[in-house]
PDB file of N, CA and C in Angstrom:
ATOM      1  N   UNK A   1    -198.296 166.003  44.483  1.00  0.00           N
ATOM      2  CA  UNK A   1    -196.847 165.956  44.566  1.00  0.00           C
ATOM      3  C   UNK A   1    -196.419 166.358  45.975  1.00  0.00           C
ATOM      4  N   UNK A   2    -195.237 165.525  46.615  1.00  0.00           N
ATOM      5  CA  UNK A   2    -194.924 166.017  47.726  1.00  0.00           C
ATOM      6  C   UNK A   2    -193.889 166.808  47.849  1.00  0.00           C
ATOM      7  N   UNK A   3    -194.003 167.566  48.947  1.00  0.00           N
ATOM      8  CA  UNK A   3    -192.960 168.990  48.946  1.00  0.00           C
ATOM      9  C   UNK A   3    -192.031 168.780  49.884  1.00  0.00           C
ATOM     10  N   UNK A   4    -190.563 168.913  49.383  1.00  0.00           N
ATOM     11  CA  UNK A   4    -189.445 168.457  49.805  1.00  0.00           C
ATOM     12  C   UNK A   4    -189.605 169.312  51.707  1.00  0.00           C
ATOM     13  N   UNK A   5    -188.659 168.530  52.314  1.00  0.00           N
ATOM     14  CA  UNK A   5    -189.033 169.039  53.596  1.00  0.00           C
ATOM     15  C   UNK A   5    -188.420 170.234  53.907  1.00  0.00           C
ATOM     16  N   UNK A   6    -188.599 171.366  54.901  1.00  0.00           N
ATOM     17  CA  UNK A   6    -187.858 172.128  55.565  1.00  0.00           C
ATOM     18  C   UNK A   6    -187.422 172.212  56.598  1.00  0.00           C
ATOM     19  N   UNK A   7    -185.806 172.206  56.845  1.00  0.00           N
ATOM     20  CA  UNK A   7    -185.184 171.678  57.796  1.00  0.00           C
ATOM     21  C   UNK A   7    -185.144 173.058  58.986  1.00  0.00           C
ATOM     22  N   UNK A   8    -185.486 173.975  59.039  1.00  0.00           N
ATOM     23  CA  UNK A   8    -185.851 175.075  59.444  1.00  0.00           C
ATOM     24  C   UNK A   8    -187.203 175.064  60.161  1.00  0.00           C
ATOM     25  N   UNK A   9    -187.689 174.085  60.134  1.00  0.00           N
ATOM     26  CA  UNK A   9    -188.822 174.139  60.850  1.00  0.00           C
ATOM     27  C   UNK A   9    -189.270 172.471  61.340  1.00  0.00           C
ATOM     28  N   UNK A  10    -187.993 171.803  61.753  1.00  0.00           N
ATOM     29  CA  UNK A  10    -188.190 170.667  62.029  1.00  0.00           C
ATOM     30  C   UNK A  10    -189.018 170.475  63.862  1.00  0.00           C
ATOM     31  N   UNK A  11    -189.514 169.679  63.977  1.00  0.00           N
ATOM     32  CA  UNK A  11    -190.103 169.308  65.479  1.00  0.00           C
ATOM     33  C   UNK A  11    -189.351 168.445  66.651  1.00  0.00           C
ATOM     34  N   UNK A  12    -189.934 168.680  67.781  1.00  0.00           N
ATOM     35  CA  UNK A  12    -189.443 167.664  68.817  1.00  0.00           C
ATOM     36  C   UNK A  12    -189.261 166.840  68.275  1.00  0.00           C
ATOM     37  N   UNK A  13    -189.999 166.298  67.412  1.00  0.00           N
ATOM     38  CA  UNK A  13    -190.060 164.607  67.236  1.00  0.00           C
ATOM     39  C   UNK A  13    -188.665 164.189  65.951  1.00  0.00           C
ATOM     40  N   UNK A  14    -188.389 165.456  65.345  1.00  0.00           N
ATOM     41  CA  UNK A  14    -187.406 165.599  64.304  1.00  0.00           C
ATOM     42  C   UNK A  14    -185.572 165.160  65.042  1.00  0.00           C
ATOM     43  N   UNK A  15    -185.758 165.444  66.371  1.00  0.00           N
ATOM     44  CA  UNK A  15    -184.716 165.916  66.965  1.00  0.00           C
ATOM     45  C   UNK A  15    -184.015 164.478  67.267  1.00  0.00           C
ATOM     46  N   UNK A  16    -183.887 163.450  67.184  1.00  0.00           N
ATOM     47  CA  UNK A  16    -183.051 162.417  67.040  1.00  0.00           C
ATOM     48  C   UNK A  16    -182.443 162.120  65.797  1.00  0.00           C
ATOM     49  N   UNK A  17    -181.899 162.975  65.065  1.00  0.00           N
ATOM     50  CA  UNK A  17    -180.860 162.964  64.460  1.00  0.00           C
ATOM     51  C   UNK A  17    -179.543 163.708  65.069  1.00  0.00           C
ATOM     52  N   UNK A  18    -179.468 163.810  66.449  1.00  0.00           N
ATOM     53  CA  UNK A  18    -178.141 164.034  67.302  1.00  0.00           C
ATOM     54  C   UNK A  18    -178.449 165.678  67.385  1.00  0.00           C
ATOM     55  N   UNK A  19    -179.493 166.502  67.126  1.00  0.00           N
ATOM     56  CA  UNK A  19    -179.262 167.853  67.628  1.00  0.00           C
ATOM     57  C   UNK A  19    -179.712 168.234  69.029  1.00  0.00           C
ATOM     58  N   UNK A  20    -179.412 168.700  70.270  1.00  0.00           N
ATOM     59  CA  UNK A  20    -179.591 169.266  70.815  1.00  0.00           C
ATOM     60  C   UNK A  20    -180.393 170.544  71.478  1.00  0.00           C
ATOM     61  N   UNK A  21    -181.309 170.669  72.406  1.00  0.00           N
ATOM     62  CA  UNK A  21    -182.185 171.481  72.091  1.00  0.00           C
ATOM     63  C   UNK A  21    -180.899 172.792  72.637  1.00  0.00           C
ATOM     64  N   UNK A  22    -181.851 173.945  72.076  1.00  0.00           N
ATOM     65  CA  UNK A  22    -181.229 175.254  72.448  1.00  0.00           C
ATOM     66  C   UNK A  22    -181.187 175.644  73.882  1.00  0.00           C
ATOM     67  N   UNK A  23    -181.431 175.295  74.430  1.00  0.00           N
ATOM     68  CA  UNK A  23    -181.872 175.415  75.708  1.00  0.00           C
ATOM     69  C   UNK A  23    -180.037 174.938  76.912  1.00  0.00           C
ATOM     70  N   UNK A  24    -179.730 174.135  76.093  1.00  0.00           N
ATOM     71  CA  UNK A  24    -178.586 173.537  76.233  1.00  0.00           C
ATOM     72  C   UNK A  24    -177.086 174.203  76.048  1.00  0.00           C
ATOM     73  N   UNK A  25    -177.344 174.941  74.936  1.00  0.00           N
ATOM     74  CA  UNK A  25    -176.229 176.339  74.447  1.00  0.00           C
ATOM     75  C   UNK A  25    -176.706 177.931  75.028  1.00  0.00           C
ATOM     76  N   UNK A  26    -177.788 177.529  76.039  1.00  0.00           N
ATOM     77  CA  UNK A  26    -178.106 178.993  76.376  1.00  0.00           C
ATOM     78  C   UNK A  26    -177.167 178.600  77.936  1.00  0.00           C
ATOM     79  N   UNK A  27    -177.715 177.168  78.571  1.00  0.00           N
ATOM     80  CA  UNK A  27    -176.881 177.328  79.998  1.00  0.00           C
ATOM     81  C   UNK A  27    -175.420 177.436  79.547  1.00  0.00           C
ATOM     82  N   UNK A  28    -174.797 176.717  78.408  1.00  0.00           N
ATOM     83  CA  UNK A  28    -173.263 177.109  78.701  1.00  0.00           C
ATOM     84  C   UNK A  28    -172.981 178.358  79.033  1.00  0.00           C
ATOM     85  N   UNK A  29    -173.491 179.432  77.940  1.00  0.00           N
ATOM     86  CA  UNK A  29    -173.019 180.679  78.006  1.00  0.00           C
ATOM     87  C   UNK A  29    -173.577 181.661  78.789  1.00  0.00           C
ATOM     88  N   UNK A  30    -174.843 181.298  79.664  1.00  0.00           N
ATOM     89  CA  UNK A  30    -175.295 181.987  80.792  1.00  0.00           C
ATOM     90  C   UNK A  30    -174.210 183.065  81.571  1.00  0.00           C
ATOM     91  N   UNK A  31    -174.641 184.351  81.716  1.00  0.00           N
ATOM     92  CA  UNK A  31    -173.773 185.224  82.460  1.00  0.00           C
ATOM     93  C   UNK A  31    -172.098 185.162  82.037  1.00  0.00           C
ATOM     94  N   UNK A  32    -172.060 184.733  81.150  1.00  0.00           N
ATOM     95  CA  UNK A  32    -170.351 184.777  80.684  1.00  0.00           C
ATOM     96  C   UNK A  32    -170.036 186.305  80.015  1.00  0.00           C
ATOM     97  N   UNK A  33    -168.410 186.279  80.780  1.00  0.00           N
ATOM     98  CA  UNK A  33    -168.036 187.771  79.854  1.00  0.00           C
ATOM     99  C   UNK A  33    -167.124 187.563  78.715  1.00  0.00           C
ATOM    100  N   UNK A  34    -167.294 187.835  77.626  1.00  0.00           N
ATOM    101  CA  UNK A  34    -166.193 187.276  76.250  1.00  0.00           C
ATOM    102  C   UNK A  34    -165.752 188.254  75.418  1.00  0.00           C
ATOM    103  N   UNK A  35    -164.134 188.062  74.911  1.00  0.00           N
ATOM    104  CA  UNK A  35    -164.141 189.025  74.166  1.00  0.00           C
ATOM    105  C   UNK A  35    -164.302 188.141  72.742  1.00  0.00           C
ATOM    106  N   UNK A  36    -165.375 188.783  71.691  1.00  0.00           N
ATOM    107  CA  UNK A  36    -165.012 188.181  70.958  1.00  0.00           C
ATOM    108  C   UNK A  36    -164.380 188.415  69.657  1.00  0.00           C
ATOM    109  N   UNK A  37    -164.340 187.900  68.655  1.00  0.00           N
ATOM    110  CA  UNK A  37    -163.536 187.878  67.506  1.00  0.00           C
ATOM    111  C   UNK A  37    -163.291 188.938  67.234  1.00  0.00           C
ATOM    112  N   UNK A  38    -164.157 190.101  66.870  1.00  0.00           N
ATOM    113  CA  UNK A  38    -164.518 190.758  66.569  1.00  0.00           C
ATOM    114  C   UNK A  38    -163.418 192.455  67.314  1.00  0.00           C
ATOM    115  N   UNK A  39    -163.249 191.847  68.660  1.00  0.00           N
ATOM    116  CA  UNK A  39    -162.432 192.642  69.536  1.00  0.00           C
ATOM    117  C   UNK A  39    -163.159 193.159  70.848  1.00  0.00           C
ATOM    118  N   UNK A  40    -164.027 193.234  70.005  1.00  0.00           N
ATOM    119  CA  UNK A  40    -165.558 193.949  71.604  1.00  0.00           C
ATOM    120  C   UNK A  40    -165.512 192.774  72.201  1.00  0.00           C
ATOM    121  N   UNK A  41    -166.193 193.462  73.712  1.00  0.00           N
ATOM    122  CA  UNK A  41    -166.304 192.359  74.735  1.00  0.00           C
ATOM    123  C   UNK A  41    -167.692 192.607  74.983  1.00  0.00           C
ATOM    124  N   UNK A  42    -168.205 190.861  75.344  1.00  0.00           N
ATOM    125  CA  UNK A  42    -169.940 191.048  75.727  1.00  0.00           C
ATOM    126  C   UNK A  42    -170.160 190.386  77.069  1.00  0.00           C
ATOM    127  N   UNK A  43    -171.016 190.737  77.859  1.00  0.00           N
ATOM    128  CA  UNK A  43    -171.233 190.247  79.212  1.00  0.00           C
ATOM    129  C   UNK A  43    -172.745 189.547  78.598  1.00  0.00           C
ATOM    130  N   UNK A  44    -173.367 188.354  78.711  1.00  0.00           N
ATOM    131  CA  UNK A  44    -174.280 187.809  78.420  1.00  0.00           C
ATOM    132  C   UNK A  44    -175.251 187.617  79.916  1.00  0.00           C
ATOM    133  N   UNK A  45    -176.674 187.964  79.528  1.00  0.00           N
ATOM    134  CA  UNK A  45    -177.817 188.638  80.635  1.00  0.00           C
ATOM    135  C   UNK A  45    -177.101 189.530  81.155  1.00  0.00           C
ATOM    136  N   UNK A  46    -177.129 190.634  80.584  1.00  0.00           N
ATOM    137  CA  UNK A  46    -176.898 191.766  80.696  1.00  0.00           C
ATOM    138  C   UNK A  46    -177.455 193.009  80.138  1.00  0.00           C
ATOM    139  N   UNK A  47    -178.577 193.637  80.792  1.00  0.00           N
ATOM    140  CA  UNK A  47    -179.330 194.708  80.332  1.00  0.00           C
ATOM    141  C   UNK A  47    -178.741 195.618  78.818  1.00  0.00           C
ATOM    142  N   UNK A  48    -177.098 196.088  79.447  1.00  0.00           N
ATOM    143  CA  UNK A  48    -176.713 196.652  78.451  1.00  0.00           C
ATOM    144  C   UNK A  48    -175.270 195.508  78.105  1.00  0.00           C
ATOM    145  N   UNK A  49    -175.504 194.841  77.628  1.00  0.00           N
ATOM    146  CA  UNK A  49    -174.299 194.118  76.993  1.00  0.00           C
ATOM    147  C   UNK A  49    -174.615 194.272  75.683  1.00  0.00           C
ATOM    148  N   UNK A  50    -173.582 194.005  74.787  1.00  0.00           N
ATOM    149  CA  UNK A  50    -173.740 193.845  72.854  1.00  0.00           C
ATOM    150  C   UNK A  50    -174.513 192.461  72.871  1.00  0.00           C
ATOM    151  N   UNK A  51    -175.557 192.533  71.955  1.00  0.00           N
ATOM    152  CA  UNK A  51    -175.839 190.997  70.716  1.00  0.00           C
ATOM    153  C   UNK A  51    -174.793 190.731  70.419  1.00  0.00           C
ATOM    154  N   UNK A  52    -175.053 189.509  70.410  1.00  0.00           N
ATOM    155  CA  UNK A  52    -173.970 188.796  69.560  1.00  0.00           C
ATOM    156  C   UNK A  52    -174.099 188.039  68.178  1.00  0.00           C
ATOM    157  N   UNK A  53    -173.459 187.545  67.271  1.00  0.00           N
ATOM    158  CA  UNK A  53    -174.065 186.680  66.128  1.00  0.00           C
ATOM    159  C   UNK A  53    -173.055 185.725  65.848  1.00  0.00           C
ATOM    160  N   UNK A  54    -173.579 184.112  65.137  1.00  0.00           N
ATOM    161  CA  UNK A  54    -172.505 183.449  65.569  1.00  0.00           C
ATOM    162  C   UNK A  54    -172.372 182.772  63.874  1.00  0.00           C
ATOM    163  N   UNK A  55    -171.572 183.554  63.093  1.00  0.00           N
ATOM    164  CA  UNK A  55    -171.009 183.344  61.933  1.00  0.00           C
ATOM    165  C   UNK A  55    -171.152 181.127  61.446  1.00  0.00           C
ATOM    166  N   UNK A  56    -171.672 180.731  60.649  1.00  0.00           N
ATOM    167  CA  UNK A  56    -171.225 179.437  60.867  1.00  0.00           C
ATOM    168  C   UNK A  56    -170.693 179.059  59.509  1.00  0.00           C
ATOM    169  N   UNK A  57    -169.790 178.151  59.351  1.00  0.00           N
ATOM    170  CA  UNK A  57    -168.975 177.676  58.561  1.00  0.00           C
ATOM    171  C   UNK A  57    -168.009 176.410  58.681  1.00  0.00           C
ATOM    172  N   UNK A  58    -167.218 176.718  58.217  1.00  0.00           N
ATOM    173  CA  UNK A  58    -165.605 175.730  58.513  1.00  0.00           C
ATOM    174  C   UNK A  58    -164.936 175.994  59.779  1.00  0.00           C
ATOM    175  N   UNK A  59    -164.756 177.330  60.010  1.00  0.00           N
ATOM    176  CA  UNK A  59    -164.838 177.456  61.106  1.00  0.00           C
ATOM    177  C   UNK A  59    -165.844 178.560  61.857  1.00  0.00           C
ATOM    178  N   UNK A  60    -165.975 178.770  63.499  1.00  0.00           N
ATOM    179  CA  UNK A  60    -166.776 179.482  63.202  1.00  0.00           C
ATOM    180  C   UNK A  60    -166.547 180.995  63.995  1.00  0.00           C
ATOM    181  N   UNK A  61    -167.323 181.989  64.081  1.00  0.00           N
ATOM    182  CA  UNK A  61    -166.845 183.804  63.817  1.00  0.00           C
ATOM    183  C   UNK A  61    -168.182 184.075  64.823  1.00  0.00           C
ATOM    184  N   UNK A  62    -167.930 184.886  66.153  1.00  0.00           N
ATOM    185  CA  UNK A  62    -168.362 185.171  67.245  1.00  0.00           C
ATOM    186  C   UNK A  62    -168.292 186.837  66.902  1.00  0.00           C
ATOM    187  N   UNK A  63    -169.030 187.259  66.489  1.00  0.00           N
ATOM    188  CA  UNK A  63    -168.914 188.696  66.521  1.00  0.00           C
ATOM    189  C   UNK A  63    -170.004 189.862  66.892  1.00  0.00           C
ATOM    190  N   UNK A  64    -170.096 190.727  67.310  1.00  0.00           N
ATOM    191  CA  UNK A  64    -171.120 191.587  68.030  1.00  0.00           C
ATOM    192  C   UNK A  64    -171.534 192.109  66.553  1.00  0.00           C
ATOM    193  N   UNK A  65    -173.036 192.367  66.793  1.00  0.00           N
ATOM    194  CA  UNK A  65    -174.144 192.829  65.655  1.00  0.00           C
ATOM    195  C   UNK A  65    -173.453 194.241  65.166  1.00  0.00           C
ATOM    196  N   UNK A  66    -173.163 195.045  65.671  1.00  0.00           N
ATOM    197  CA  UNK A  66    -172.391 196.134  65.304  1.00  0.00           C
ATOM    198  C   UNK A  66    -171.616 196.007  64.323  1.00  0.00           C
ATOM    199  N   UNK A  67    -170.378 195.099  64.516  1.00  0.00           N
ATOM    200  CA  UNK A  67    -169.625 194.625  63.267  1.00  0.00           C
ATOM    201  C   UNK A  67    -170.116 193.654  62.241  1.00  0.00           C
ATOM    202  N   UNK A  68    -171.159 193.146  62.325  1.00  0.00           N
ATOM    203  CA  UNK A  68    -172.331 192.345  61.440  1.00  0.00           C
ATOM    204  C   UNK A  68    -172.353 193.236  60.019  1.00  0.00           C
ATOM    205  N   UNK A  69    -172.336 194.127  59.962  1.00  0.00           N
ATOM    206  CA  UNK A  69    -173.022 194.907  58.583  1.00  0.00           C
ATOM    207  C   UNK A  69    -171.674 195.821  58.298  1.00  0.00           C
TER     208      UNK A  69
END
């Protein structure tokens, strides 16, 4: 029997269904300072800046790991 696929662990070769590698959402936000949703502000490559986590949904929720839990 074959075992339904997991989309969590798809390959290069998976990637023409229009996704983008990550590599691509790391230069946008390179060195940017943001405040986000959340109210905190994060400086990104930044020794001491906050994590961030990026809520996904309908719409979507930018908030530092701190306010995560």
């Amino acid at each position: 029997m074959k075992q339904a696929s997991d989309n969590r662990h798809q390959t290069q070769e998976d990637k023409s269904d229009g996704y983008e590698d990550c590599e691509k959402l790391k230069h946008l936000i390179r060195n940017g300072k943001y405040v986000l949703d959340c109210g905190h502000l994060v400086t990104l490559n930044h020794n001491l800046g906050n994590n961030i986590a990026i809520i996904n949904g309908r719409d979507l929720k930018i908030i530092c790991t701190l306010c995560l839990y």
